[in-house]
C-alpha atoms as a PDB file:
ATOM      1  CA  UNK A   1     -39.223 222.130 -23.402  1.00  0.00           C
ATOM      2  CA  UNK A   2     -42.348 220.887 -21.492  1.00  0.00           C
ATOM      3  CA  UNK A   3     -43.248 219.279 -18.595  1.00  0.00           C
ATOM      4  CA  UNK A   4     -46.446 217.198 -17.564  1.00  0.00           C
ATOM      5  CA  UNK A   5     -48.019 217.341 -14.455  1.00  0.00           C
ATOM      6  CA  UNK A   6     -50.158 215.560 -12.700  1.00  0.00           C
ATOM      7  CA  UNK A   7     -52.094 215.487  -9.462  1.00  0.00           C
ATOM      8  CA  UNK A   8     -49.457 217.829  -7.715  1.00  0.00           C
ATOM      9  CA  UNK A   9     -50.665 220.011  -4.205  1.00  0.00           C
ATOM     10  CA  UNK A  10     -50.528 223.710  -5.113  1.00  0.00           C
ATOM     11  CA  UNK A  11     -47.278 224.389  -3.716  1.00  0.00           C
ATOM     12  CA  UNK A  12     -45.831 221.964  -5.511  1.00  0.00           C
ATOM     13  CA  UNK A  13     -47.522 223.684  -8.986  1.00  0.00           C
ATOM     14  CA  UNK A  14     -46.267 226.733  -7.372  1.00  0.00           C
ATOM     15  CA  UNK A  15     -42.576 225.359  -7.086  1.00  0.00           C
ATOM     16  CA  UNK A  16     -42.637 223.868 -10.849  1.00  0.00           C
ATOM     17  CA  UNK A  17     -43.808 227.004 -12.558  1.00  0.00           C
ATOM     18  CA  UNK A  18     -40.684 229.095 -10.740  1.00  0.00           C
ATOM     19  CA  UNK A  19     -38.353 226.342 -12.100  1.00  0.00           C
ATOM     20  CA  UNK A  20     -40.035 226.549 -15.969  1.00  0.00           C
ATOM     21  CA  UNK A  21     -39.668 229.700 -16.095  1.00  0.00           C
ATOM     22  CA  UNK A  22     -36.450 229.553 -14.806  1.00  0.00           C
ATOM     23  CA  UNK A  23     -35.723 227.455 -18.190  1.00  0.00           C
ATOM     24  CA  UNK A  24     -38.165 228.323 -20.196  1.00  0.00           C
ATOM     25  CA  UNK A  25     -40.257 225.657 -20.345  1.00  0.00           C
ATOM     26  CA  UNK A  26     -44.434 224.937 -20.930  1.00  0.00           C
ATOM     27  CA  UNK A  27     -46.223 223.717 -17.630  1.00  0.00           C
ATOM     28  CA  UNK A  28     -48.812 221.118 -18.697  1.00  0.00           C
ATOM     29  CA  UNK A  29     -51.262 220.435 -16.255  1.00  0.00           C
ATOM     30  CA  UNK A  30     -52.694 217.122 -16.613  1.00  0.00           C
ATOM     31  CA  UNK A  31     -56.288 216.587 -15.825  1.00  0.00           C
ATOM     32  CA  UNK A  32     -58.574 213.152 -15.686  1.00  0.00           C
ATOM     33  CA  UNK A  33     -58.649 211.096 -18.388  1.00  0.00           C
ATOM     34  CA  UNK A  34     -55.820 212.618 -19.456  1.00  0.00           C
ATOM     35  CA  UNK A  35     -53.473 210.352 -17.902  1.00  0.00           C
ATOM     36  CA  UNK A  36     -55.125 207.238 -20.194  1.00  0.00           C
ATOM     37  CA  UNK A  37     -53.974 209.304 -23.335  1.00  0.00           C
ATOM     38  CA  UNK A  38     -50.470 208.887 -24.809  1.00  0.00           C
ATOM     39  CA  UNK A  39     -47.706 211.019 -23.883  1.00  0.00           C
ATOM     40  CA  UNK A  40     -47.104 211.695 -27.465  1.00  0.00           C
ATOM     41  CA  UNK A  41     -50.727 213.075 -27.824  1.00  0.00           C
ATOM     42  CA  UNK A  42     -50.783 215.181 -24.422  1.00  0.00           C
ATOM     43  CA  UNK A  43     -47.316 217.122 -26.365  1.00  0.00           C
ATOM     44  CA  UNK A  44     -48.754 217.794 -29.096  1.00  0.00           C
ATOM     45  CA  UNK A  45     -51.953 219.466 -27.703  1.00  0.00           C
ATOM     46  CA  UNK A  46     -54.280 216.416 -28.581  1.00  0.00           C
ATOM     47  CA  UNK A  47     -56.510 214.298 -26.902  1.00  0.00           C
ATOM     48  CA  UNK A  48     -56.192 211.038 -29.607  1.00  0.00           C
ATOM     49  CA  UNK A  49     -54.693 207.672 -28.248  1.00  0.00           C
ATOM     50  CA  UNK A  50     -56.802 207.609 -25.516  1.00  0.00           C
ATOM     51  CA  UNK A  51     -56.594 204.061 -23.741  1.00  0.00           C
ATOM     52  CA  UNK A  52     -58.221 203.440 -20.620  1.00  0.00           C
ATOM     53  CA  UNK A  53     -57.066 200.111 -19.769  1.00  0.00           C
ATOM     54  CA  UNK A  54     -53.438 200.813 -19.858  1.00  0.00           C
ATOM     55  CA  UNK A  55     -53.044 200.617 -16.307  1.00  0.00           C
ATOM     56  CA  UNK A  56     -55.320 200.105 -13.554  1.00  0.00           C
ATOM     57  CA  UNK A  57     -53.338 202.596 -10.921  1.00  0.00           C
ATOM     58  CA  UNK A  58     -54.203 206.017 -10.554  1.00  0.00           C
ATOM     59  CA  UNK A  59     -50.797 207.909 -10.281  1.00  0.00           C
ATOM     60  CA  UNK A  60     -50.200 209.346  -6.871  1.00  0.00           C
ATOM     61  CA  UNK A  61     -48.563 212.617  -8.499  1.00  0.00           C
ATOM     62  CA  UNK A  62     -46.391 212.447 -11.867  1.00  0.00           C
ATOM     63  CA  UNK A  63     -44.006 215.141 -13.683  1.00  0.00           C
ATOM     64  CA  UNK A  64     -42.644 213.871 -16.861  1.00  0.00           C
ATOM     65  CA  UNK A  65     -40.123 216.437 -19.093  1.00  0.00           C
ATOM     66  CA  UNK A  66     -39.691 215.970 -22.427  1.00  0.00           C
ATOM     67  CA  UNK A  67     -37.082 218.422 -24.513  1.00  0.00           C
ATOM     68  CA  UNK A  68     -34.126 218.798 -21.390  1.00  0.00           C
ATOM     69  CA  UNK A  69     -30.446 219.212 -21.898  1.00  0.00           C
ATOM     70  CA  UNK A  70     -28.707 218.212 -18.852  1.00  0.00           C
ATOM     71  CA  UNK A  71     -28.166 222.102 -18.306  1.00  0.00           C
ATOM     72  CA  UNK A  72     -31.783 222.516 -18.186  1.00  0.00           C
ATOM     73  CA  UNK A  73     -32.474 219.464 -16.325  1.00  0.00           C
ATOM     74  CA  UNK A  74     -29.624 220.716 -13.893  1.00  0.00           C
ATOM     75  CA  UNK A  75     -31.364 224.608 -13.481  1.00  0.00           C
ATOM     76  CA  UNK A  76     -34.921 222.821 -13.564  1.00  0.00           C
ATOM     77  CA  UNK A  77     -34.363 220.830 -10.073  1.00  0.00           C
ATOM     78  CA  UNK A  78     -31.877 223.240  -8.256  1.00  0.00           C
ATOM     79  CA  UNK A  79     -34.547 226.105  -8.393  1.00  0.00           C
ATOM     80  CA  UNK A  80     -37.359 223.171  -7.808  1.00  0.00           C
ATOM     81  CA  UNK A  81     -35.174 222.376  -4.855  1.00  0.00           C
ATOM     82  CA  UNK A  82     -34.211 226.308  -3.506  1.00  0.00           C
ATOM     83  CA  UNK A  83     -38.183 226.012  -2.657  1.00  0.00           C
ATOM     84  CA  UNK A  84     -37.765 224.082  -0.189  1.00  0.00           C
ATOM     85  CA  UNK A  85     -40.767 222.052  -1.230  1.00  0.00           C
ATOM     86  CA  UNK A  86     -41.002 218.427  -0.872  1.00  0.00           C
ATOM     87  CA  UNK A  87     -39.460 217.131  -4.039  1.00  0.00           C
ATOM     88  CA  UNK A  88     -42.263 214.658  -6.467  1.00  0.00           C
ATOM     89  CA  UNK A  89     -40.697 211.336  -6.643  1.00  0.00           C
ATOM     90  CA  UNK A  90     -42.551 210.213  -9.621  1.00  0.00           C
ATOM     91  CA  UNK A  91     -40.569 211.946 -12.375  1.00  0.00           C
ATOM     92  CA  UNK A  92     -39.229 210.702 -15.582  1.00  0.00           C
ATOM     93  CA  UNK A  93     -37.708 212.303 -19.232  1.00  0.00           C
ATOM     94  CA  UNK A  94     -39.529 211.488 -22.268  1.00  0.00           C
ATOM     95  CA  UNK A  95     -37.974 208.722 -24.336  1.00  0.00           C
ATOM     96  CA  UNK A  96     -38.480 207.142 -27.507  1.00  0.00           C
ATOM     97  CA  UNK A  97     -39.869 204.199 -26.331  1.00  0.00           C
ATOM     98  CA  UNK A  98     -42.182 205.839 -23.075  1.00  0.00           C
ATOM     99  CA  UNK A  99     -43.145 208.498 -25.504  1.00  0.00           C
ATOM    100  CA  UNK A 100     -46.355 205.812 -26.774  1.00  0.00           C
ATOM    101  CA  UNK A 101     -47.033 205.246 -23.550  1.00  0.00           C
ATOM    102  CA  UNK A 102     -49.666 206.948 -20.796  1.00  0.00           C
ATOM    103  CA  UNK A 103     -48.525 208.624 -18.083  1.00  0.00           C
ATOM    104  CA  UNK A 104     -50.834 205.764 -16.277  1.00  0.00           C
ATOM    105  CA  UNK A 105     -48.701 202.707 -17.205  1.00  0.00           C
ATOM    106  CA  UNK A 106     -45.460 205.173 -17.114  1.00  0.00           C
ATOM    107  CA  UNK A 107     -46.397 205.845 -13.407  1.00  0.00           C
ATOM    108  CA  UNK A 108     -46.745 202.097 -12.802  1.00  0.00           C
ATOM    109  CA  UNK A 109     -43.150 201.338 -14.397  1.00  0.00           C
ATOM    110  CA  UNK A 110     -41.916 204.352 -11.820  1.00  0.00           C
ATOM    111  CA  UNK A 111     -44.184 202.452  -9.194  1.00  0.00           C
ATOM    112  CA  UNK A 112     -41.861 199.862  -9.873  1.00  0.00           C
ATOM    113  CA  UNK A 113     -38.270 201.186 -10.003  1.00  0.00           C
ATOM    114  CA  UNK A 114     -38.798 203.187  -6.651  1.00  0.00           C
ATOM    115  CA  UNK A 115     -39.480 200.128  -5.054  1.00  0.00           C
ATOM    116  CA  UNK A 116     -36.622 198.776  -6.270  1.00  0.00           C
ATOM    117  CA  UNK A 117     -34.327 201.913  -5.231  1.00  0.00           C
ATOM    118  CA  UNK A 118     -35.632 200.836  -1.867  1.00  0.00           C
ATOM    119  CA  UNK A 119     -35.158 197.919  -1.496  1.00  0.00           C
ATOM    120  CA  UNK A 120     -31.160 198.571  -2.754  1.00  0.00           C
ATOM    121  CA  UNK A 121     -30.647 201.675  -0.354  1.00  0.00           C
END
């Protein structure tokens, strides 16, 4: 199990790393261009399929997992949450499809179903 992060304050980094190693699971700390290279590549350790006009917006703060059970996911955000940090509402699981895609344009897709959540709440 993994998880990407990006652009997260140091309490936040601090939060994440109790809950991966509360399941076991590889921090990945995303860094600049990084978020113009596929999610695929950033997994497997490699900077190919870099493409830096996927999306225009520079994600606020992103955490993407990729390799959760519900168990994990469940463990994951209750020790995330026993913090008592502010919780990172950009967050997504790997899928097939998103797993081409750059955690740039993935952030602008999330950009876009928050709003929605919003405007249904």
């Amino acid at each position: 199990m993994k998880v990407l992060v990006y652009n997260l304050m140091f309490n936040k980094i601090a939060a994440v790393t109790k809950a991966c190693a509360a399941v076991n699971a590889q921090m990945i700390t995303l860094k600049g261009d990084d978020i113009h290279t596929s999610i695929e590549s950033l997994l497997a350790g490699s900077n190919q399929g870099f493409t830096p006009k996927d999306s225009q917006i520079n994600p606020k703060e992103l955490m993407v997992f990729e390799g959760f059970n519900d168990d994990a996911m469940e463990t994951f955000l209750n020790t995330y949450n026993a913090t008592g940090i502010p919780k990172v509402v950009y967050k997504a699981m790997v899928t097939p499809i998103n797993l081409k895609w750059t955690p740039a344009y993935l952030y602008e897709h999330l950009l876009d179903e928050v709003k929605d959540t919003q405007n249904i709440l």
